[in-house]
N, C-alpha and C. Protein backbone atom coordinates (compact mmCIF):
# COMPACT_ATOMS: atom_id res chain seq x y z
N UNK A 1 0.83 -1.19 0.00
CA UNK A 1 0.00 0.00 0.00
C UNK A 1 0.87 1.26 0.00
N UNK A 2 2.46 0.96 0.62
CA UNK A 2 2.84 2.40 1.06
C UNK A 2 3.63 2.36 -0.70
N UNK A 3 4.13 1.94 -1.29
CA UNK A 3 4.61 1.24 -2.26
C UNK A 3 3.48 2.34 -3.44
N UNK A 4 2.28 1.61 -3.47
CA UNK A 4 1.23 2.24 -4.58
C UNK A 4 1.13 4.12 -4.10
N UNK A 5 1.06 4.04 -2.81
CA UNK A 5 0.73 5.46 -2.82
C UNK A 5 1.90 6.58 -2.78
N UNK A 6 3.72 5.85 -2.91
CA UNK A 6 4.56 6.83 -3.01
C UNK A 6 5.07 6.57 -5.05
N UNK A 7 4.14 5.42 -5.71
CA UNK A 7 4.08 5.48 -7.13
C UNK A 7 2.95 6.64 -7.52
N UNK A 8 2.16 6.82 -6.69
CA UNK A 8 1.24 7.82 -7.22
C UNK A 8 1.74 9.62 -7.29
N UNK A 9 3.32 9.79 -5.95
CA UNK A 9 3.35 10.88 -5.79
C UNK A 9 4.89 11.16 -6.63
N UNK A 10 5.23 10.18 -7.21
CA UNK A 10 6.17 10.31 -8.13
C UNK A 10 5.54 11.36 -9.43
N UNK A 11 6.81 11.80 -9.55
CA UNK A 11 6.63 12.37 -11.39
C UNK A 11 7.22 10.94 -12.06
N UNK A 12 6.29 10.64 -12.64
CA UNK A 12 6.09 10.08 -14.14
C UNK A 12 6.41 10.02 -15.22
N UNK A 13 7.86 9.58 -15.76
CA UNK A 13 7.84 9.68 -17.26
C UNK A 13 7.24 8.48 -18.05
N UNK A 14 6.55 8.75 -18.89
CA UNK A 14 6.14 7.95 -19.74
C UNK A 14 6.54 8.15 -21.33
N UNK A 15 7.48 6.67 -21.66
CA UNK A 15 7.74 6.41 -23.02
C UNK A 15 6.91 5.99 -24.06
N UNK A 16 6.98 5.72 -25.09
CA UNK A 16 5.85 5.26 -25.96
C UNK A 16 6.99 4.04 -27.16
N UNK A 17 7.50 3.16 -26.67
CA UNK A 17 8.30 1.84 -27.08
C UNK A 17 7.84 1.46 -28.36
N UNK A 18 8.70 1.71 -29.40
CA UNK A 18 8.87 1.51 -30.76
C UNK A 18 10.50 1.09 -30.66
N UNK A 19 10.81 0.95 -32.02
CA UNK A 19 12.23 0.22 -32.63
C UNK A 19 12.82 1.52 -33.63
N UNK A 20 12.05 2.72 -32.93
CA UNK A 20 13.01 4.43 -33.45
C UNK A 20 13.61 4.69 -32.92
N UNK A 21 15.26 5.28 -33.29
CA UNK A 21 16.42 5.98 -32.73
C UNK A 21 15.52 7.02 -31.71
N UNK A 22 15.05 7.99 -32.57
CA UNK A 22 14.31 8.51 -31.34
C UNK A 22 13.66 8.34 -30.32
N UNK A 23 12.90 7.16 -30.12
CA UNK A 23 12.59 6.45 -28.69
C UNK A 23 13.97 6.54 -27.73
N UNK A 24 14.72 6.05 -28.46
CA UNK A 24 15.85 5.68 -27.45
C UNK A 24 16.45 7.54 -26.87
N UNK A 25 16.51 8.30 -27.89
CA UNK A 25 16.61 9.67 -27.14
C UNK A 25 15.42 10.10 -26.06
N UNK A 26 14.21 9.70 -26.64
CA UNK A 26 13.33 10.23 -25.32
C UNK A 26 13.24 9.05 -24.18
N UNK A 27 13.99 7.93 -24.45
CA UNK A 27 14.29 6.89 -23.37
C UNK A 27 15.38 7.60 -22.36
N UNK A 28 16.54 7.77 -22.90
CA UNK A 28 17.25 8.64 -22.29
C UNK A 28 17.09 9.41 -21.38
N UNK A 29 16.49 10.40 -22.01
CA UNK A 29 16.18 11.94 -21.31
C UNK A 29 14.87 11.64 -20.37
N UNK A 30 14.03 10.72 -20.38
CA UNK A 30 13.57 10.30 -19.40
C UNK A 30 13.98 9.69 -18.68
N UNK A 31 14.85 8.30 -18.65
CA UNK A 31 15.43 8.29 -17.54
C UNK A 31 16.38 8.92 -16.64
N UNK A 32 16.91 10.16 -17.41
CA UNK A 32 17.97 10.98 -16.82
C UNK A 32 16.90 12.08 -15.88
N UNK A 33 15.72 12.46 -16.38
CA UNK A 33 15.00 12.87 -15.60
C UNK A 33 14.54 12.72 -14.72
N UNK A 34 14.12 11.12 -14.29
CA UNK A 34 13.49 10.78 -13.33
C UNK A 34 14.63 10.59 -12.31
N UNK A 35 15.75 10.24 -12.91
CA UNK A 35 17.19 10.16 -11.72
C UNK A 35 17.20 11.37 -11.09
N UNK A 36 17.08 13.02 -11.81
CA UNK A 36 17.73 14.08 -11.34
C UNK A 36 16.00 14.48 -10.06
N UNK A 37 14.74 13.68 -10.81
CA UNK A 37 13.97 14.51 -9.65
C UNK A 37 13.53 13.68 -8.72
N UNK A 38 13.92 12.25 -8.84
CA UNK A 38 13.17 11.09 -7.52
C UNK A 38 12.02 10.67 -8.03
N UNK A 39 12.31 10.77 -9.72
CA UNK A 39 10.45 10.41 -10.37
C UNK A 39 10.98 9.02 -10.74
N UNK A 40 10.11 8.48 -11.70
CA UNK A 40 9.96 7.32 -12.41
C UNK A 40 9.84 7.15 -13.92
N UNK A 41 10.38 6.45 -14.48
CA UNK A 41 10.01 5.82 -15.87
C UNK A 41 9.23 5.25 -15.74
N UNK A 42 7.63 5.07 -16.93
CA UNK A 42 6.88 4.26 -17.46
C UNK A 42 6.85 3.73 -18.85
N UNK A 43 6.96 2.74 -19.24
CA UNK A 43 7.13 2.26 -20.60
C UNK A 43 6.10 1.82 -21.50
N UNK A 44 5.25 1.80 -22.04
CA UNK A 44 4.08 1.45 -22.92
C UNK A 44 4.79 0.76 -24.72
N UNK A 45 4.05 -0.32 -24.54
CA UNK A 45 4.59 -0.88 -26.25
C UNK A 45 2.90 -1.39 -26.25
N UNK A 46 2.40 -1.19 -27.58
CA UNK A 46 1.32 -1.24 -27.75
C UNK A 46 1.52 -2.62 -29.01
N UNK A 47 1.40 -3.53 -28.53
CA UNK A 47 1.27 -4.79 -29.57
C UNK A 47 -0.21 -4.33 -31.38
N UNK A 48 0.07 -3.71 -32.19
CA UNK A 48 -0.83 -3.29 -33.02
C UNK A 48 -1.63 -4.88 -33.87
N UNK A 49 -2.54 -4.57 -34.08
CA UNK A 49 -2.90 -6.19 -34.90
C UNK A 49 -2.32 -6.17 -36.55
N UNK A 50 -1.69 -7.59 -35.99
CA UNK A 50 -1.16 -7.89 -37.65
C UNK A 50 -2.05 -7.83 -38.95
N UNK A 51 -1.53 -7.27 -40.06
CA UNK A 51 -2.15 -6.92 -41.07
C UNK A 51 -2.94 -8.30 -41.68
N UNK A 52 -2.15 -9.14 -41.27
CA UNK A 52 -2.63 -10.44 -42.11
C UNK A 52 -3.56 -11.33 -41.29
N UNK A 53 -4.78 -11.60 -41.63
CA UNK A 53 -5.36 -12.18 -40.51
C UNK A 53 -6.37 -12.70 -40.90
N UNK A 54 -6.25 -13.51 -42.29
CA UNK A 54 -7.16 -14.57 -42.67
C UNK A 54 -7.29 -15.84 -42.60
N UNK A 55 -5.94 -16.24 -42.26
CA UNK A 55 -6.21 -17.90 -41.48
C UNK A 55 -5.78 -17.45 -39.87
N UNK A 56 -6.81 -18.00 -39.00
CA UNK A 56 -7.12 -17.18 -37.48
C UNK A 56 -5.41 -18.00 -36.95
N UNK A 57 -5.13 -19.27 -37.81
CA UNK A 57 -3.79 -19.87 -36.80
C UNK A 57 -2.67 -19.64 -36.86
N UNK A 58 -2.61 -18.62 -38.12
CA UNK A 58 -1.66 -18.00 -38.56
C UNK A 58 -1.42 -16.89 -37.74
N UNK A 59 -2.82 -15.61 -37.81
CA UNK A 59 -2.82 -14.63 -37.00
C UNK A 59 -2.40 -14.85 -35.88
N UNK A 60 -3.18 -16.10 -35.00
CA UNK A 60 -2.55 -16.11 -33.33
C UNK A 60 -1.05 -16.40 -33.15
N UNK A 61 -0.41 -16.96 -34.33
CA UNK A 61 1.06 -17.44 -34.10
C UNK A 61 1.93 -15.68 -34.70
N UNK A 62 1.56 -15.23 -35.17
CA UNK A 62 1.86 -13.71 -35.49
C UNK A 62 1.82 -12.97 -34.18
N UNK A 63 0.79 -13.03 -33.88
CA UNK A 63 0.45 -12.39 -32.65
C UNK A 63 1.11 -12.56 -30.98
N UNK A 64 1.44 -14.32 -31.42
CA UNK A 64 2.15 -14.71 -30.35
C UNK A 64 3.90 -14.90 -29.88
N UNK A 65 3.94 -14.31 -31.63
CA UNK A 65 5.43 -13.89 -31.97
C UNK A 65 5.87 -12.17 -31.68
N UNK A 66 5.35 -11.60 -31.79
CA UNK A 66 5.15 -10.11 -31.93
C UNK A 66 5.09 -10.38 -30.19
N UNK A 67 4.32 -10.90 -29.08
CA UNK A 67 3.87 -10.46 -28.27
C UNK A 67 5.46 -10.84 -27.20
N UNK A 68 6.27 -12.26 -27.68
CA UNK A 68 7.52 -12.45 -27.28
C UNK A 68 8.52 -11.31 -27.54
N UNK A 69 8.99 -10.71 -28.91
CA UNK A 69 9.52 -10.03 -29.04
C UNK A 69 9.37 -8.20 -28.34
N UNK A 70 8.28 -8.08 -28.12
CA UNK A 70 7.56 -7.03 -27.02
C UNK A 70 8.35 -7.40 -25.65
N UNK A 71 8.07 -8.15 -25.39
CA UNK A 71 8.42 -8.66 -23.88
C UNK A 71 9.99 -8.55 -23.60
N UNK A 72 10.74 -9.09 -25.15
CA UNK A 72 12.01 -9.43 -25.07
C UNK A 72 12.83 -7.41 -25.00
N UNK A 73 12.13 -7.12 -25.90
CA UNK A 73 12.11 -5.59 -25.79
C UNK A 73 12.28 -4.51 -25.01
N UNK A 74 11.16 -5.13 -24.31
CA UNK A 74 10.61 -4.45 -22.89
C UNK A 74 12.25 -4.76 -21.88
N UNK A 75 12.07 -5.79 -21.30
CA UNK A 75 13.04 -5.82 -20.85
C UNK A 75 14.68 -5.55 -20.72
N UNK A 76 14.86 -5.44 -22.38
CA UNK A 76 16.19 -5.31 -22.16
C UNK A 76 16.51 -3.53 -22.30
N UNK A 77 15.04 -2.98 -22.16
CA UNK A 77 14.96 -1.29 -22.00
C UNK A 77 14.89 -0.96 -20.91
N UNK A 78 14.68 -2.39 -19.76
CA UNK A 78 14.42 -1.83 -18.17
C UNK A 78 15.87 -2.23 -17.67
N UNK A 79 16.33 -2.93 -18.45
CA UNK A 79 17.93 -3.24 -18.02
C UNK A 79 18.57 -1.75 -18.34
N UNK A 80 18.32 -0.87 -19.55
CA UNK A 80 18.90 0.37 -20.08
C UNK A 80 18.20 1.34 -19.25
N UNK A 81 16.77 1.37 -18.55
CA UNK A 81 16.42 2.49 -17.73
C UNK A 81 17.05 2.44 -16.49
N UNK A 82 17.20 0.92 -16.03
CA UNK A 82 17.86 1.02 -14.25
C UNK A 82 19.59 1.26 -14.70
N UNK A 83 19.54 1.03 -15.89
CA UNK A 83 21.15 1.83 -15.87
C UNK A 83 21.69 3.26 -15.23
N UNK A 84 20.51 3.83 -16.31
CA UNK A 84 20.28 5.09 -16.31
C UNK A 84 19.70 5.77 -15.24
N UNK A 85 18.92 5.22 -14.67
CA UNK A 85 18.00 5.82 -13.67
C UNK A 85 17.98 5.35 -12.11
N UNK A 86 18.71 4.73 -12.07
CA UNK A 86 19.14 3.19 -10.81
C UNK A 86 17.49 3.57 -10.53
N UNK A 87 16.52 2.99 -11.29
CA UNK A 87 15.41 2.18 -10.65
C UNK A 87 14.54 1.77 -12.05
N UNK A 88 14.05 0.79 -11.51
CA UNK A 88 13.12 0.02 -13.06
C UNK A 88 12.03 0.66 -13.01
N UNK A 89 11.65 0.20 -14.31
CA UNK A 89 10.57 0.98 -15.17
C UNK A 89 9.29 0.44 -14.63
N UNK A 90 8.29 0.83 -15.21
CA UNK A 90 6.60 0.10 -14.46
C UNK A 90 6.82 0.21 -16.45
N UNK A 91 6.21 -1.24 -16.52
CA UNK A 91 6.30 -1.37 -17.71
C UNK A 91 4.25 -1.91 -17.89
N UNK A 92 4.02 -1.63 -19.40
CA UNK A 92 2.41 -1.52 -19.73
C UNK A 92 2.58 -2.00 -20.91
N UNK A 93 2.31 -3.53 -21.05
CA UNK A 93 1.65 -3.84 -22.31
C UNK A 93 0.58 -4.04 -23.02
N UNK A 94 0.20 -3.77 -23.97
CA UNK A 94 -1.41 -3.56 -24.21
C UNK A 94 -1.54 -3.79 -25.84
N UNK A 95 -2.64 -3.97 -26.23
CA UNK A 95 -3.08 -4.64 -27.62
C UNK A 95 -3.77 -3.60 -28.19
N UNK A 96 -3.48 -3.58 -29.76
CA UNK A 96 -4.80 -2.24 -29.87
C UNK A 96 -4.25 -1.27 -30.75
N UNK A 97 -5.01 0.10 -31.12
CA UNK A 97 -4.16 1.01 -31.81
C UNK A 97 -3.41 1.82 -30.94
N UNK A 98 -2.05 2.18 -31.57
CA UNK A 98 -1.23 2.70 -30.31
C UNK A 98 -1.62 4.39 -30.22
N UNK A 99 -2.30 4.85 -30.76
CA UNK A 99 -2.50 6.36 -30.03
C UNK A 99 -4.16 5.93 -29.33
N UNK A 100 -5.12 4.98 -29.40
CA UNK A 100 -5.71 4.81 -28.22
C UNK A 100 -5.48 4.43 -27.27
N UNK A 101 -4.54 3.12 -27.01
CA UNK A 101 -4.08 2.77 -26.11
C UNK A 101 -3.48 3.89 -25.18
N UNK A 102 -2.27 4.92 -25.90
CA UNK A 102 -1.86 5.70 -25.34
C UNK A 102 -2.85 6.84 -24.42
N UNK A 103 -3.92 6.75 -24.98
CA UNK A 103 -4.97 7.98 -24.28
C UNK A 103 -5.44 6.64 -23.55
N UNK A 104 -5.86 5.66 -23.44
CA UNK A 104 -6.54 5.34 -22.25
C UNK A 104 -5.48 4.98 -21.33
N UNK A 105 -3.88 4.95 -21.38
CA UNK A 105 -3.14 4.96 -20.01
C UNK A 105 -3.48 5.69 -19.51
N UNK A 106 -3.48 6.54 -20.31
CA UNK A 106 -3.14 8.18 -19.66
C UNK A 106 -4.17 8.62 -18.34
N UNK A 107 -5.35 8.31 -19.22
CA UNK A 107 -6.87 7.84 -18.48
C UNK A 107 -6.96 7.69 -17.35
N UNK A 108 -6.37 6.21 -17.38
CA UNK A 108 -6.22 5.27 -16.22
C UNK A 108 -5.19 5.47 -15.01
N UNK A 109 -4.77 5.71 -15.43
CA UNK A 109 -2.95 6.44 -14.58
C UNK A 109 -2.89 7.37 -14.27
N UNK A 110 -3.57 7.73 -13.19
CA UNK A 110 -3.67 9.28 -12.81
C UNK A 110 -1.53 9.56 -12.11
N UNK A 111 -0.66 8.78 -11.75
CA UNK A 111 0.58 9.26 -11.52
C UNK A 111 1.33 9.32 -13.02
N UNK A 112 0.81 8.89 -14.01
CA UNK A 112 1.95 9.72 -15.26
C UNK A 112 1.62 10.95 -15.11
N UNK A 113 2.78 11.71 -14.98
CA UNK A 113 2.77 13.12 -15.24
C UNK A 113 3.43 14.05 -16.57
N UNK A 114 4.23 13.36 -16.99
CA UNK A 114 5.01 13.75 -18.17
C UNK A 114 5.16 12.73 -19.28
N UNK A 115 4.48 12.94 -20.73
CA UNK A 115 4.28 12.00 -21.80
C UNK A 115 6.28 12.60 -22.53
N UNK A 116 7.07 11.71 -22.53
CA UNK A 116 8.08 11.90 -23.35
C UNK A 116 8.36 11.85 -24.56
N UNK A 117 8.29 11.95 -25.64
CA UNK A 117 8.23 11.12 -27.06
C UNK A 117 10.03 12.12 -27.92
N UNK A 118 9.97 11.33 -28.43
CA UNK A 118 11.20 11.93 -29.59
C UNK A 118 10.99 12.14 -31.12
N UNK A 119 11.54 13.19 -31.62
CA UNK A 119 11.34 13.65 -32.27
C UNK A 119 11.93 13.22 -33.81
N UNK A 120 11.59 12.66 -34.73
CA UNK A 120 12.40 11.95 -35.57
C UNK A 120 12.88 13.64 -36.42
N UNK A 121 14.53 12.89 -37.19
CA UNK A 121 15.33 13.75 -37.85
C UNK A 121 15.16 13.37 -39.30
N UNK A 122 13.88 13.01 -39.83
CA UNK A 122 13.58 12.80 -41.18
C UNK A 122 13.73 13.29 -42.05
N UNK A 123 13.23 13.51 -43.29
CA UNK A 123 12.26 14.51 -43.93
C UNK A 123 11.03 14.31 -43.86
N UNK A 124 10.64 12.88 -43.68
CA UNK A 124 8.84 13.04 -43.07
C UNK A 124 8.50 13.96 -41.82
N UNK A 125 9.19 14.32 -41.56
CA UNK A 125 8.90 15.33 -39.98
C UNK A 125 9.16 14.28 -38.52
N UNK A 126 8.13 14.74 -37.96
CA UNK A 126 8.62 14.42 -36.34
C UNK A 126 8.19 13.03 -36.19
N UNK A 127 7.52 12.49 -36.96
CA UNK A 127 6.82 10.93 -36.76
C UNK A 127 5.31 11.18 -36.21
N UNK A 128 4.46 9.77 -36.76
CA UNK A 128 3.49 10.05 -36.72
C UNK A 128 2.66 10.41 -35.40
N UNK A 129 3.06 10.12 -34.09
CA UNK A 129 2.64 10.12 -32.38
C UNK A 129 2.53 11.49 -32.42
N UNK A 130 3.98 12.19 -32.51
CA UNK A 130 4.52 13.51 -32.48
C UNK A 130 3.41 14.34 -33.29
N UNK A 131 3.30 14.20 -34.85
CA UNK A 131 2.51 14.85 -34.99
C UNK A 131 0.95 14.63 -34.83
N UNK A 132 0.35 13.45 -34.16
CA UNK A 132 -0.87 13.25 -34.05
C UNK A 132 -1.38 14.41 -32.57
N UNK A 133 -0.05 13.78 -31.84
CA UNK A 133 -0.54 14.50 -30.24
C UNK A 133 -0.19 15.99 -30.22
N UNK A 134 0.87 16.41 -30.80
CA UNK A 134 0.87 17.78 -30.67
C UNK A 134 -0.20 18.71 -31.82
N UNK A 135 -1.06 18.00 -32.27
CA UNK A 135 -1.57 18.75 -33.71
C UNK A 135 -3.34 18.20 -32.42
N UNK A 136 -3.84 17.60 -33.46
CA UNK A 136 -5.18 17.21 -33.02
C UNK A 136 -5.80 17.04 -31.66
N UNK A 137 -4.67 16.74 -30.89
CA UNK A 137 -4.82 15.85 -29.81
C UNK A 137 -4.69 16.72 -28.42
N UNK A 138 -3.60 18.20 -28.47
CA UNK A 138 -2.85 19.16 -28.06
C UNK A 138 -3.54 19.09 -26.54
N UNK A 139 -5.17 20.03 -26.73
CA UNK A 139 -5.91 20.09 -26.07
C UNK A 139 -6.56 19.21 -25.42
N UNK A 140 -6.33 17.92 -25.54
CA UNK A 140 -7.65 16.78 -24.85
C UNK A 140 -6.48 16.34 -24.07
N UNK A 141 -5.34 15.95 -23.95
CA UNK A 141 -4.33 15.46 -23.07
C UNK A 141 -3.80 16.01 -21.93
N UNK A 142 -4.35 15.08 -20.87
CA UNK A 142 -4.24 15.27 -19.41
C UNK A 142 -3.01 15.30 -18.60
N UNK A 143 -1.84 15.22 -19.50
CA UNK A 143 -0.39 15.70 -19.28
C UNK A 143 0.41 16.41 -19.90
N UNK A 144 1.30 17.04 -19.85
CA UNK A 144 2.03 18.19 -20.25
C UNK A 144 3.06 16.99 -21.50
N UNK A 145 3.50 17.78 -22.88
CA UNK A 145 4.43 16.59 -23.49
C UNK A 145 5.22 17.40 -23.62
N UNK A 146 6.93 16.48 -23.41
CA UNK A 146 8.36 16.98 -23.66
C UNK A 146 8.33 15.74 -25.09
N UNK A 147 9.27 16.71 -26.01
CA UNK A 147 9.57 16.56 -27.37
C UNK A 147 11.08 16.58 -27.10
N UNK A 148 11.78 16.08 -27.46
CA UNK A 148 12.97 15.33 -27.17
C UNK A 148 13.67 15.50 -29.03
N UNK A 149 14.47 16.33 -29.18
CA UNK A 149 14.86 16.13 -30.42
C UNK A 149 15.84 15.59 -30.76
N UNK A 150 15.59 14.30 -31.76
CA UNK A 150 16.40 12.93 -32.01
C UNK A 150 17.69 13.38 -32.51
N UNK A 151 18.01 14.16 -32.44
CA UNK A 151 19.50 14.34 -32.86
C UNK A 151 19.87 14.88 -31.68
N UNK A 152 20.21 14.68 -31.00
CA UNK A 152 20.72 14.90 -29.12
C UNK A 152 21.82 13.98 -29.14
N UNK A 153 22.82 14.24 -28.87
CA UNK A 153 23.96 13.14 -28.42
C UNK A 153 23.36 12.56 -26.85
N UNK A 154 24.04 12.02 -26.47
CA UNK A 154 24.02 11.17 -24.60
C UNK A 154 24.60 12.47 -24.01
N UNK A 155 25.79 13.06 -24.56
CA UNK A 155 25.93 14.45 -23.91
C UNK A 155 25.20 15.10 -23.53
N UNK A 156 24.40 15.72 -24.83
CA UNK A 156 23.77 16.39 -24.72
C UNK A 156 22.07 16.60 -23.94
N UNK A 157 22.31 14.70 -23.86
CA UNK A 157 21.06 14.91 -23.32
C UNK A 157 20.99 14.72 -21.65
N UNK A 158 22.18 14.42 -21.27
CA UNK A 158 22.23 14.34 -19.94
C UNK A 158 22.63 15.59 -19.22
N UNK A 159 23.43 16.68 -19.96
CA UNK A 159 23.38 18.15 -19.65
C UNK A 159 22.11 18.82 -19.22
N UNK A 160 21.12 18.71 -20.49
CA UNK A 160 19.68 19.03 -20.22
C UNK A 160 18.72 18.14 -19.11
N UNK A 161 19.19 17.52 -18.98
CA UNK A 161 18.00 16.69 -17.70
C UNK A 161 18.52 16.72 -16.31
């Protein structure tokens, strides 16, 4: 109990776990954040449904491959956050489209306090999260977002946090 209610009075970073360079910068700078204020990392990978899904035994073995490699994922990012942060992540896996999923953590989780995301160095722009949540979304989101721009060295990003 004392456990849940000093997770509730933490600041909150929350990642949004993809296989982008830029994740790993707003992985970073969140865990360098939560080190410098006594907050926490949260991690979210949203398992999306496979495109292919007309023989159902195929789909579930897709699904049940995707859902290992998530896991395998997950973890070896909580090995890279308690590096970073000397404390592990509260990790959230979930099925679904990943900008709903992302609004019903948010929802649900009244201790995330800070949504982290990174900023891709494309020419498509910032990536699609980036521009969904800061464009459409700006106003309906119940936490403040840091934009993390993917061209940050480890220098540079541990100066700033």
């Amino acid at each position: 109990m004392a456990e849940e209610s000093q997770q509730r009075r933490q600041r909150a970073f929350l990642v949004v776990v993809d296989e982008s360079e830029e994740m790993r910068v707003a992985l970073r700078y969140a865990a360098r954040r939560a080190r410098a204020t006594g907050g926490r990392v949260d991690l979210l990978y949203v398992l999306e449904p496979p495109e292919f899904q007309h023989f159902s035994a195929i789909g579930d073995l897709m699904k049940e491959e995707q859902r290992e490699e998530a896991e395998r994922l997950l973890q070896s990012l909580s090995s890279d956050v308690y590096d970073m942060a000397m404390s592990f992540p509260v990790l959230h896996l979930r099925e679904g489209n990943r900008r709903e999923e992302l609004l019903k953590l948010l929802a649900e989780e009244p201790g995330i306090s800070i949504l982290v995301l990174g900023a891709g160095t494309g020419p498509e722009g910032p990536g699609p999260l980036v521009s969904h949540l800061v464009g459409k979304m700006s106003g309906k989101l119940s936490v403040p977002i840091t934009i993390v721009p993917g061209s940050l060295s480890d220098t540079e990003i541990d100066d700033l946090a």
